[in-house]
PDB file of N, CA and C in Angstrom:
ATOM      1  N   UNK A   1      15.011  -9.624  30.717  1.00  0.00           N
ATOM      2  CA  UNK A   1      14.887 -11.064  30.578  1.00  0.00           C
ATOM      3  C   UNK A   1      13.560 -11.398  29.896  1.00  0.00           C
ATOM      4  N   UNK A   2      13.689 -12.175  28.854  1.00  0.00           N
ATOM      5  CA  UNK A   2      12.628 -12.820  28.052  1.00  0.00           C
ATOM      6  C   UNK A   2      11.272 -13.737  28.861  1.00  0.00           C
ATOM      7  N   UNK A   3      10.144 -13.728  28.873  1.00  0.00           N
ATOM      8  CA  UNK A   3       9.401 -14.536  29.736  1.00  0.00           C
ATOM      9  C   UNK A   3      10.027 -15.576  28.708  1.00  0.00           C
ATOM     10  N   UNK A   4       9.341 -16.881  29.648  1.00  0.00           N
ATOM     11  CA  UNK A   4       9.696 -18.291  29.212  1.00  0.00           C
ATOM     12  C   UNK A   4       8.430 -18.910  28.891  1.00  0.00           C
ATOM     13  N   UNK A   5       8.872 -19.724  27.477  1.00  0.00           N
ATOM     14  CA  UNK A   5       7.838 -20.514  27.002  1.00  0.00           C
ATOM     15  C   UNK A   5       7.466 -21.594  27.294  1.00  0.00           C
ATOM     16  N   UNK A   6       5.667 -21.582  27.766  1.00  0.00           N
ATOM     17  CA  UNK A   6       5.680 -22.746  28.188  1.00  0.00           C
ATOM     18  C   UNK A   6       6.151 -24.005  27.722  1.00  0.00           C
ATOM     19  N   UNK A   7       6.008 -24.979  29.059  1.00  0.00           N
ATOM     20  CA  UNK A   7       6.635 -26.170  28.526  1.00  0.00           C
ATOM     21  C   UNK A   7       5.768 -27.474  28.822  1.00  0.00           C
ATOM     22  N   UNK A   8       5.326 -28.554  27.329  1.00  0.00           N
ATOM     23  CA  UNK A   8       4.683 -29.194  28.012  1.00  0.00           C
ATOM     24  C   UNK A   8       5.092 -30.770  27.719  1.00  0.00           C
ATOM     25  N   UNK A   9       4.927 -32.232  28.694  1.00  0.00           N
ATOM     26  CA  UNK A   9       5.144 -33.208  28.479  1.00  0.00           C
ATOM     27  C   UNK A   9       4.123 -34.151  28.057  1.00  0.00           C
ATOM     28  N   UNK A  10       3.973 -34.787  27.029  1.00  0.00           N
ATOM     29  CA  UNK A  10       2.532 -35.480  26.642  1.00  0.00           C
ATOM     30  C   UNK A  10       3.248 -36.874  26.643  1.00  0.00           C
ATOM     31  N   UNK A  11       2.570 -37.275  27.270  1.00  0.00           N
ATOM     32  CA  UNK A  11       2.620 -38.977  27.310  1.00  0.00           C
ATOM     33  C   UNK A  11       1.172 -39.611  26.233  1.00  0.00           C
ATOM     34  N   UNK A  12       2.179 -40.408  25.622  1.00  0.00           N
ATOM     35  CA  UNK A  12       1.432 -40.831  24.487  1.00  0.00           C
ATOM     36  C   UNK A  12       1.535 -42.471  24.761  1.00  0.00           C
ATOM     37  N   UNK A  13       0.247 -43.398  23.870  1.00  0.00           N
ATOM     38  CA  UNK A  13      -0.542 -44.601  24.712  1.00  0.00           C
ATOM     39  C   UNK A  13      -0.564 -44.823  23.030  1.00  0.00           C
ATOM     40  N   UNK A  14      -0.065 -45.816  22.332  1.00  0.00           N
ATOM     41  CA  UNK A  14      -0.753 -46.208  21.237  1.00  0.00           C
ATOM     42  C   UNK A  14      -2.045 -47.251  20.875  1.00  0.00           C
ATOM     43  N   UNK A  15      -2.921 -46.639  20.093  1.00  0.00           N
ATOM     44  CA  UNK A  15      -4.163 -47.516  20.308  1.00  0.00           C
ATOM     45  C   UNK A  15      -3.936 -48.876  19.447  1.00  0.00           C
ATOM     46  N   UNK A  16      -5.074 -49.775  19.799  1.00  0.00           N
ATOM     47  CA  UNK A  16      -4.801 -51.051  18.720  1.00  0.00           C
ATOM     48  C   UNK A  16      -4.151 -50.727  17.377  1.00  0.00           C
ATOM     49  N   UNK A  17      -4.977 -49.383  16.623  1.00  0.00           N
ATOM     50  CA  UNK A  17      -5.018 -48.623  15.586  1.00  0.00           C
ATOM     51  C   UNK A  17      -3.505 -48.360  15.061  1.00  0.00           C
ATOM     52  N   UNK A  18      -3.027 -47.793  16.197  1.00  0.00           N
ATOM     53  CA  UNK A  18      -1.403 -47.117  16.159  1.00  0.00           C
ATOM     54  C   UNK A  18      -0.601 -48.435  16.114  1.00  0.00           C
ATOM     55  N   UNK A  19      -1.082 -49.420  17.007  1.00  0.00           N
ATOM     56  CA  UNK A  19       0.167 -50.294  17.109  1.00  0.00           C
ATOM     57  C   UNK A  19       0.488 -51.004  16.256  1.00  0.00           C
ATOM     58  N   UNK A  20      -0.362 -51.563  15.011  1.00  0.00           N
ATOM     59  CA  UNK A  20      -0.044 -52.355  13.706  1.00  0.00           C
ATOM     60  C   UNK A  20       0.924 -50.909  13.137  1.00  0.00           C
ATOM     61  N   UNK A  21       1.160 -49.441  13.487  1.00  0.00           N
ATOM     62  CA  UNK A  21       1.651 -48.771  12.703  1.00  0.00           C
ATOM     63  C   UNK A  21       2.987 -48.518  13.436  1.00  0.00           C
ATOM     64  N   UNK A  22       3.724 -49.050  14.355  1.00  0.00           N
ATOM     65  CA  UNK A  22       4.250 -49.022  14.836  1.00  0.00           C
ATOM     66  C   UNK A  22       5.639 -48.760  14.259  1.00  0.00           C
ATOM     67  N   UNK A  23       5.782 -49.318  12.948  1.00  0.00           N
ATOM     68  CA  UNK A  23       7.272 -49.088  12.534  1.00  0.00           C
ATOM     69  C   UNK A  23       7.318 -47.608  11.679  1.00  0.00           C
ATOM     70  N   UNK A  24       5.980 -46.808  11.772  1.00  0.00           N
ATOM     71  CA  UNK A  24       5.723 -45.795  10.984  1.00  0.00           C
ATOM     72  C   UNK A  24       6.394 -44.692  12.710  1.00  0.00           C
ATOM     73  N   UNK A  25       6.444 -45.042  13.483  1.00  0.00           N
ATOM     74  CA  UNK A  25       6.423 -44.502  14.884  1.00  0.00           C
ATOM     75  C   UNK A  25       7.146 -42.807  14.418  1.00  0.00           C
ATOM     76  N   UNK A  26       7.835 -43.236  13.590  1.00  0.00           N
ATOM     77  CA  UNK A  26       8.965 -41.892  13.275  1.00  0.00           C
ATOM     78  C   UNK A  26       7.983 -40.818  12.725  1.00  0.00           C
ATOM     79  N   UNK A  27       7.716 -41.412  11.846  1.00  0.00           N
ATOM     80  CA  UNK A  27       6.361 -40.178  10.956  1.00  0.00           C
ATOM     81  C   UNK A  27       5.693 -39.432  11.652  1.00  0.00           C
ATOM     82  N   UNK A  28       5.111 -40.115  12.849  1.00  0.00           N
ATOM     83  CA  UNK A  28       4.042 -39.870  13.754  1.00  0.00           C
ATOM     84  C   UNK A  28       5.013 -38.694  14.690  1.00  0.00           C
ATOM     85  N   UNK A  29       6.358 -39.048  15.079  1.00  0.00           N
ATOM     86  CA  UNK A  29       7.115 -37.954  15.771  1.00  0.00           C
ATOM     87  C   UNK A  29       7.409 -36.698  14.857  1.00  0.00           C
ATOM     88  N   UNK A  30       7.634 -36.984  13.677  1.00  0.00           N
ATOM     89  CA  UNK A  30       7.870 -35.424  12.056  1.00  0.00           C
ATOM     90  C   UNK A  30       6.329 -34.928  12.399  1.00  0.00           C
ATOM     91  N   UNK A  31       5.568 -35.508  12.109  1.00  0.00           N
ATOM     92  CA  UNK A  31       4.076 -35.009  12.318  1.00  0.00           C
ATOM     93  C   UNK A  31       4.032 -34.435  13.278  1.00  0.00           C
ATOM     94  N   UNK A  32       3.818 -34.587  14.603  1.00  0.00           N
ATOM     95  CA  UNK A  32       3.506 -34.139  15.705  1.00  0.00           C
ATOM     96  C   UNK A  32       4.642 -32.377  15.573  1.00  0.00           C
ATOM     97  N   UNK A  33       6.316 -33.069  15.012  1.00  0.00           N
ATOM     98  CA  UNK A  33       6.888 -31.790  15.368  1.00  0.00           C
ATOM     99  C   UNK A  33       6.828 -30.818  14.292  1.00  0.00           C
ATOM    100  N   UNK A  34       5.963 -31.132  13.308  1.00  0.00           N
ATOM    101  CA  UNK A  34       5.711 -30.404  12.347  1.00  0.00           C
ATOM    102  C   UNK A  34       3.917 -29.379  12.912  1.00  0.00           C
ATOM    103  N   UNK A  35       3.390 -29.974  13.002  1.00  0.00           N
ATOM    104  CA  UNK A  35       2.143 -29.478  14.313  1.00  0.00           C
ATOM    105  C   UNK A  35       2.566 -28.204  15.032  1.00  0.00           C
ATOM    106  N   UNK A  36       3.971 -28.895  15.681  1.00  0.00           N
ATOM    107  CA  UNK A  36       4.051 -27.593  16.958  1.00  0.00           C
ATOM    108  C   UNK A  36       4.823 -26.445  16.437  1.00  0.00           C
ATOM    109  N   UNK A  37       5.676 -26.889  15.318  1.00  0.00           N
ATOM    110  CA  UNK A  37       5.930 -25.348  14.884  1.00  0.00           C
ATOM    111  C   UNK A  37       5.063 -24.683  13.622  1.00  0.00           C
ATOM    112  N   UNK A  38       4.310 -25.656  12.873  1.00  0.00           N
ATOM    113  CA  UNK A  38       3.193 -24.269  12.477  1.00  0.00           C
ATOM    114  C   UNK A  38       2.809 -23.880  13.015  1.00  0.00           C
ATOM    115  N   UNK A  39       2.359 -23.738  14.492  1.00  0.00           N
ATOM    116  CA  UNK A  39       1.622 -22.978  15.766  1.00  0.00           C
ATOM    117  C   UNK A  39       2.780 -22.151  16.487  1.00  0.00           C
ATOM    118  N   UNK A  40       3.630 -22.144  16.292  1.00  0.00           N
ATOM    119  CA  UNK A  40       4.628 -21.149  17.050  1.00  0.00           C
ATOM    120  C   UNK A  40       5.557 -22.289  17.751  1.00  0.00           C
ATOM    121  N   UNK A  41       5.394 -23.431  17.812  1.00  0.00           N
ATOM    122  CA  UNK A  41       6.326 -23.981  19.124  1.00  0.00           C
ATOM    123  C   UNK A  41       7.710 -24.802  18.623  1.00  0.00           C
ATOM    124  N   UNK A  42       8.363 -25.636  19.384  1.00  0.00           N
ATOM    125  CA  UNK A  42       9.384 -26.511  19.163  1.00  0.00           C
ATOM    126  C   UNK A  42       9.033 -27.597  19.971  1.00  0.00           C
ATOM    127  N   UNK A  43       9.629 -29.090  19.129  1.00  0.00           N
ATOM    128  CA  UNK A  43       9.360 -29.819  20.286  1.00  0.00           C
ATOM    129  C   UNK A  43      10.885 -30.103  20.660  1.00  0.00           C
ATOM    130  N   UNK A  44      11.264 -30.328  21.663  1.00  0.00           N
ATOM    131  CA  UNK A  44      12.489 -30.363  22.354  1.00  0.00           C
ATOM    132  C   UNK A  44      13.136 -31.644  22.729  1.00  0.00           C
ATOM    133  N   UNK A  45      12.373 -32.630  22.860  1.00  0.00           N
ATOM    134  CA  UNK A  45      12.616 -34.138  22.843  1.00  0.00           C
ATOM    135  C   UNK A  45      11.426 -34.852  22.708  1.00  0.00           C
ATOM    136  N   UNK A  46      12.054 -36.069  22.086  1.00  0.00           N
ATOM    137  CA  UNK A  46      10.877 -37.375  22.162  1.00  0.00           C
ATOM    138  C   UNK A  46      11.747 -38.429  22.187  1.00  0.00           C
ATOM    139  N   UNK A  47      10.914 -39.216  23.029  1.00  0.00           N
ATOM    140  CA  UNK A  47      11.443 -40.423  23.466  1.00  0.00           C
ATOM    141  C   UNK A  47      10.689 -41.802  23.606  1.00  0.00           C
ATOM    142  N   UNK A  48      10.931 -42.947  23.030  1.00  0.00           N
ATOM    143  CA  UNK A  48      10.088 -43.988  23.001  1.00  0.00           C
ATOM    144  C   UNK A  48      10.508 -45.147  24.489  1.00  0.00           C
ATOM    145  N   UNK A  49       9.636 -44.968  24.971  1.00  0.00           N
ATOM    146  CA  UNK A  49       9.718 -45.484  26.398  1.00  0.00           C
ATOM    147  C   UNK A  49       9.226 -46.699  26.673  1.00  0.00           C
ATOM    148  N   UNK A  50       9.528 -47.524  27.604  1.00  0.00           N
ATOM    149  CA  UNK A  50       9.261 -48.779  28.427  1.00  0.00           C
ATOM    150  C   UNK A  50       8.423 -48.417  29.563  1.00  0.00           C
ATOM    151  N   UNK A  51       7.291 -49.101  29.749  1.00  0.00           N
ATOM    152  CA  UNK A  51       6.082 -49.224  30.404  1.00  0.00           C
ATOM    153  C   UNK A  51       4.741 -48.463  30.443  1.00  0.00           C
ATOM    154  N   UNK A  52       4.013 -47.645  31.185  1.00  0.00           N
ATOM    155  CA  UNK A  52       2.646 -47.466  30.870  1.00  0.00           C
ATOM    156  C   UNK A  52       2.503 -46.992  29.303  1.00  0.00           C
ATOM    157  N   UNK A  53       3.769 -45.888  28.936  1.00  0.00           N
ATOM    158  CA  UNK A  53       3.513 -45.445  28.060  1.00  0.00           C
ATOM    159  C   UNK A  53       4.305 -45.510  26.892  1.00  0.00           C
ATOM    160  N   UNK A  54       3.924 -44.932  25.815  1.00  0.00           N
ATOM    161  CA  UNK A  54       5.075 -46.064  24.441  1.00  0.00           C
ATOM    162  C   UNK A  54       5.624 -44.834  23.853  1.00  0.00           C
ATOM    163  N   UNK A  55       5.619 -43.389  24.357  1.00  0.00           N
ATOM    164  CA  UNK A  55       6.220 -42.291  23.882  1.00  0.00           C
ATOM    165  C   UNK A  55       5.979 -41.350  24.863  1.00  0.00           C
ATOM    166  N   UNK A  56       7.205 -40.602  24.930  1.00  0.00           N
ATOM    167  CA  UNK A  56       6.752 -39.017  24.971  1.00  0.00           C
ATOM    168  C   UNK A  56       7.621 -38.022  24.639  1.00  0.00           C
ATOM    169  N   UNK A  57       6.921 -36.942  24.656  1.00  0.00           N
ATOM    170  CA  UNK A  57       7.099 -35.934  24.258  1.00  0.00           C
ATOM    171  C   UNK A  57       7.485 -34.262  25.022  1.00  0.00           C
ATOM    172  N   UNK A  58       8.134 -33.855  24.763  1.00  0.00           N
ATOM    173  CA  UNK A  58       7.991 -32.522  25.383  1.00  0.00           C
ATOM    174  C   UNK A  58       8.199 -31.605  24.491  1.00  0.00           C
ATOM    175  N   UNK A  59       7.612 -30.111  24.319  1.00  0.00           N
ATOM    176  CA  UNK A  59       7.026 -29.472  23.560  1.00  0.00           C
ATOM    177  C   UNK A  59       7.226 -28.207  24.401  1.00  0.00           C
ATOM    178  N   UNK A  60       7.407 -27.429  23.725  1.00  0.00           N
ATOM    179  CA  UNK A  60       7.323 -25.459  23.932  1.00  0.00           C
ATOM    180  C   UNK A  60       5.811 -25.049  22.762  1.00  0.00           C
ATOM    181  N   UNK A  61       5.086 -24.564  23.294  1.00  0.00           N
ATOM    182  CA  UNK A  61       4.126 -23.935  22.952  1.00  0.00           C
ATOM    183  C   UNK A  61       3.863 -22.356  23.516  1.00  0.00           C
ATOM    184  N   UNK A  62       3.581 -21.440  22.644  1.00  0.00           N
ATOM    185  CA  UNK A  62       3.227 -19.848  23.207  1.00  0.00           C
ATOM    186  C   UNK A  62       2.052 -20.090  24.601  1.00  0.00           C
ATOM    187  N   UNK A  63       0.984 -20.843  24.187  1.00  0.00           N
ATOM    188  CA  UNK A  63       0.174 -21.234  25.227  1.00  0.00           C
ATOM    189  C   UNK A  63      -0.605 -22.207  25.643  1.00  0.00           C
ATOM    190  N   UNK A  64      -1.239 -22.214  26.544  1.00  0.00           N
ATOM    191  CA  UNK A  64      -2.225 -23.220  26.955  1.00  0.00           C
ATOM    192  C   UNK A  64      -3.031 -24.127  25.457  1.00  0.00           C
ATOM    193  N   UNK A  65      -3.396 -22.663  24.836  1.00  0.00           N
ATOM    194  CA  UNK A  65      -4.514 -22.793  23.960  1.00  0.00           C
ATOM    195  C   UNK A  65      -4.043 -23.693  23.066  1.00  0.00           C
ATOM    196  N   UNK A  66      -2.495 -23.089  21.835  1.00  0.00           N
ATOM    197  CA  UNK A  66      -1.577 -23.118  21.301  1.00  0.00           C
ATOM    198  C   UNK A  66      -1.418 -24.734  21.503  1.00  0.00           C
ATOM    199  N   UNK A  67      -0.885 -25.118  22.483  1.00  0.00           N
ATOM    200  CA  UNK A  67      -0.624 -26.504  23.113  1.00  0.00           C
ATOM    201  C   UNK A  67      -2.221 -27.570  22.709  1.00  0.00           C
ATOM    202  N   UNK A  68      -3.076 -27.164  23.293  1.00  0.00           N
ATOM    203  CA  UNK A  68      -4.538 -27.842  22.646  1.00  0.00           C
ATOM    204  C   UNK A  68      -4.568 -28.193  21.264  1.00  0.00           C
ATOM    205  N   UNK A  69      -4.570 -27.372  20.939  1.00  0.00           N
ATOM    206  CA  UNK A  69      -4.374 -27.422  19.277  1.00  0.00           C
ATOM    207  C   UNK A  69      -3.959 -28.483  18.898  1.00  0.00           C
ATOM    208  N   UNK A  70      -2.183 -28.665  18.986  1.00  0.00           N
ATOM    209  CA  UNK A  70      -1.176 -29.322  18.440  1.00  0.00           C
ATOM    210  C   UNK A  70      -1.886 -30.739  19.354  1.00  0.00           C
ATOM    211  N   UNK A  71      -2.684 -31.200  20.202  1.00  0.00           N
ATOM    212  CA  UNK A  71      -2.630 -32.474  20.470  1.00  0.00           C
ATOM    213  C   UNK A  71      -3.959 -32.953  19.838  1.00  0.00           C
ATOM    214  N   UNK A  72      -4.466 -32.175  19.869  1.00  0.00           N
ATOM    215  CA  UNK A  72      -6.046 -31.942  18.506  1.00  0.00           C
ATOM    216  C   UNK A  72      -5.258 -32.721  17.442  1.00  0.00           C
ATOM    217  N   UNK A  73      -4.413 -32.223  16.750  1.00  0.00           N
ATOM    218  CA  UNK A  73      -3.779 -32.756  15.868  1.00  0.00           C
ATOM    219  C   UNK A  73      -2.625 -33.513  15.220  1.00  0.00           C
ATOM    220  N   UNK A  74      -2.421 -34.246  16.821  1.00  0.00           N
ATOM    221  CA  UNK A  74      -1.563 -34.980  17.139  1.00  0.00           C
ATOM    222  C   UNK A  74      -2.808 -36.737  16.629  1.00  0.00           C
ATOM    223  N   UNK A  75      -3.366 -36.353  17.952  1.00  0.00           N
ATOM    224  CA  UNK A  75      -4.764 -37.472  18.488  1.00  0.00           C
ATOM    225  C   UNK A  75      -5.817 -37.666  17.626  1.00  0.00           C
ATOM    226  N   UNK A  76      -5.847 -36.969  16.059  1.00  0.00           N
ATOM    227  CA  UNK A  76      -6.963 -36.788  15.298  1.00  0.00           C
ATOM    228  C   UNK A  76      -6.971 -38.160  14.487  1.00  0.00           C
ATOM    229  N   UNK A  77      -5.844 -38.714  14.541  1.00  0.00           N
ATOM    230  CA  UNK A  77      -5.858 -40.018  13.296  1.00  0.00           C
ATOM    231  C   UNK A  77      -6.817 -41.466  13.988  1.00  0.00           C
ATOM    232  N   UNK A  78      -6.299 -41.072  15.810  1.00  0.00           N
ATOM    233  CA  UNK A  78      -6.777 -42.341  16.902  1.00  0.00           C
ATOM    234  C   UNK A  78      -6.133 -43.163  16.549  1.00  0.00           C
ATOM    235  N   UNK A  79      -4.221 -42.679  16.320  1.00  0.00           N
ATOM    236  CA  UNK A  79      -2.881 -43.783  16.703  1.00  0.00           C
ATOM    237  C   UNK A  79      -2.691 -43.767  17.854  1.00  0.00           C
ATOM    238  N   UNK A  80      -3.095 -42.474  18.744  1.00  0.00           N
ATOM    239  CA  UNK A  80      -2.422 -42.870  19.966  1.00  0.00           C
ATOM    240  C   UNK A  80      -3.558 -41.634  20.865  1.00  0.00           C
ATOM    241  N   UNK A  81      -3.436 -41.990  21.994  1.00  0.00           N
ATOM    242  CA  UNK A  81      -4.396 -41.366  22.886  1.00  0.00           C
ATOM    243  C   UNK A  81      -3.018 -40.670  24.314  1.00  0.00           C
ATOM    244  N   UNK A  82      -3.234 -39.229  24.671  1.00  0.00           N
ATOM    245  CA  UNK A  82      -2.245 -38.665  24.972  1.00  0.00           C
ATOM    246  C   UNK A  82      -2.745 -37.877  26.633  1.00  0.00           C
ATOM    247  N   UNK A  83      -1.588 -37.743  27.071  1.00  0.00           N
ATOM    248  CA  UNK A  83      -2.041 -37.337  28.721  1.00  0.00           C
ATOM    249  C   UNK A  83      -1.001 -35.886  28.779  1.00  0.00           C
ATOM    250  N   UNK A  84      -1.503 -34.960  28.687  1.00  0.00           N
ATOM    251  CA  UNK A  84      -0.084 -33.737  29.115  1.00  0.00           C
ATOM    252  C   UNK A  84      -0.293 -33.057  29.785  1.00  0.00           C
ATOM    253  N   UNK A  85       0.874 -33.061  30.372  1.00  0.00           N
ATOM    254  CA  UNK A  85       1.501 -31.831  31.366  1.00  0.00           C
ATOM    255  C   UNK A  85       2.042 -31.081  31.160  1.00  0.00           C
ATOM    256  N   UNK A  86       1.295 -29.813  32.279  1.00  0.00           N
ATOM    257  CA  UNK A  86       2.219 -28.032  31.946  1.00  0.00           C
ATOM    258  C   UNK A  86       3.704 -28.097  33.076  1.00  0.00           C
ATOM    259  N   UNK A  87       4.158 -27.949  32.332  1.00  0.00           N
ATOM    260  CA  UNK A  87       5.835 -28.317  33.058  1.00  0.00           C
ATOM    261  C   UNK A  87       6.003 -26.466  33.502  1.00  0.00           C
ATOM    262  N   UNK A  88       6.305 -26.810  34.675  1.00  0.00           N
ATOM    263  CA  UNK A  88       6.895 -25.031  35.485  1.00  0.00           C
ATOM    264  C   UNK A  88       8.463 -25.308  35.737  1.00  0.00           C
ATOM    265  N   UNK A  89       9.419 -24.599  35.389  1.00  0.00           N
ATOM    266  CA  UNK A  89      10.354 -24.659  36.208  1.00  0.00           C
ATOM    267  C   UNK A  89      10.368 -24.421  37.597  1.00  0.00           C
ATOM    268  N   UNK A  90      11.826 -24.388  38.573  1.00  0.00           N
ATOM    269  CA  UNK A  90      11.628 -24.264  39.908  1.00  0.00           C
ATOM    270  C   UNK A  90      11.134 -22.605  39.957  1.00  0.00           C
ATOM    271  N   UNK A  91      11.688 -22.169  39.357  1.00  0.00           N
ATOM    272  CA  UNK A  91      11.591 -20.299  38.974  1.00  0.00           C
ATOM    273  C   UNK A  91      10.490 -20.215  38.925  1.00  0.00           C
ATOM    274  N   UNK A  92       9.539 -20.741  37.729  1.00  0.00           N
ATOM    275  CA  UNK A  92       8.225 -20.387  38.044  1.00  0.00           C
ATOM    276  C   UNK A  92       7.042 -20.601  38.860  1.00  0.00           C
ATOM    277  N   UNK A  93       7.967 -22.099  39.240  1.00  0.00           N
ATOM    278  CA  UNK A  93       6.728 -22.615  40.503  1.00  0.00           C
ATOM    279  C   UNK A  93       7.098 -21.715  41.687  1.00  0.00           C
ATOM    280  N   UNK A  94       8.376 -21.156  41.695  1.00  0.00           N
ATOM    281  CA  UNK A  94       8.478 -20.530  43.250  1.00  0.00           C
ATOM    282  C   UNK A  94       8.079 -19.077  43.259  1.00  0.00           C
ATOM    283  N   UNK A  95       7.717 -18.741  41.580  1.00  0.00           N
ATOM    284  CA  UNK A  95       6.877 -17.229  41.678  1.00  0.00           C
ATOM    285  C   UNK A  95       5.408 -17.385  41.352  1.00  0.00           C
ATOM    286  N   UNK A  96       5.021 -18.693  41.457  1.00  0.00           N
ATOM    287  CA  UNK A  96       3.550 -18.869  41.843  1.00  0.00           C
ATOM    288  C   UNK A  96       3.492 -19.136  43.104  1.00  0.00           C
ATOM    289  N   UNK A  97       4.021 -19.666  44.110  1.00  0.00           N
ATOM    290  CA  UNK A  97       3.908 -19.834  45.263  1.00  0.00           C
ATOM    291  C   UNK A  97       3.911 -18.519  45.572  1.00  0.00           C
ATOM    292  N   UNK A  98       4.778 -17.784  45.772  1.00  0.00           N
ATOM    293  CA  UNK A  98       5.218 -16.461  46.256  1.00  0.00           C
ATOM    294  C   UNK A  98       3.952 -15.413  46.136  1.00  0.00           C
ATOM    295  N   UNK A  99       3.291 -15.467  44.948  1.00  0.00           N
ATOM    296  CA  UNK A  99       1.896 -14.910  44.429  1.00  0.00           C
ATOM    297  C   UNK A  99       0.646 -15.474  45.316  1.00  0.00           C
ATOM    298  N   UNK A 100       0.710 -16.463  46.097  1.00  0.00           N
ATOM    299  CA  UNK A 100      -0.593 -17.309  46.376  1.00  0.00           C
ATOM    300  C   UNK A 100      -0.488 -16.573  47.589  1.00  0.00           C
TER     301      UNK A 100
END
């Protein structure tokens, strides 16, 4: 069995900056998924959401590091300011528990 690639969810906040660009919103999603696979990854969904936040994202990246990167160069223009999470499945959270 293949290990599994991480998985991560970024909640994205558009700034004053981003929001006059708002009908560009699509570009900004090609961009971002163009980001994660020159670095090795896929992004797996995005979704433009109702309330705190005005997007997100979830993303496969090789790693932690890998993942940094791509929001480096997600967040570099200051359209949007981003919050992410390392997503575990139940599998992996219950073989980190099991380890502790």
């Amino acid at each position: 069995m293949m290990p599994r690639v991480p998985v991560y969810i970024t909640l994205m906040k558009f700034t004053s900056a981003g929001l006059g660009g708002i009908p560009a919103w699509r570009d900004r999603v090609e961009e971002a998924e163009r980001a994660i696979e020159q670095r090795g990854g896929r992004l797996l969904a995005a979704y433009v959401t109702l309330g705190r936040y005005d997007v997100v994202e979830i993303f496969e990246a090789p790693d932690d590091e890998t993942a940094y990167q791509v929001l480096i160069e997600v967040a570099k223009h200051g359209q949007v300011t981003t919050e992410t999470l390392r997503a575990f499945t139940r599998e992996e959270a219950e073989k980190i528990v099991r380890l502790s």
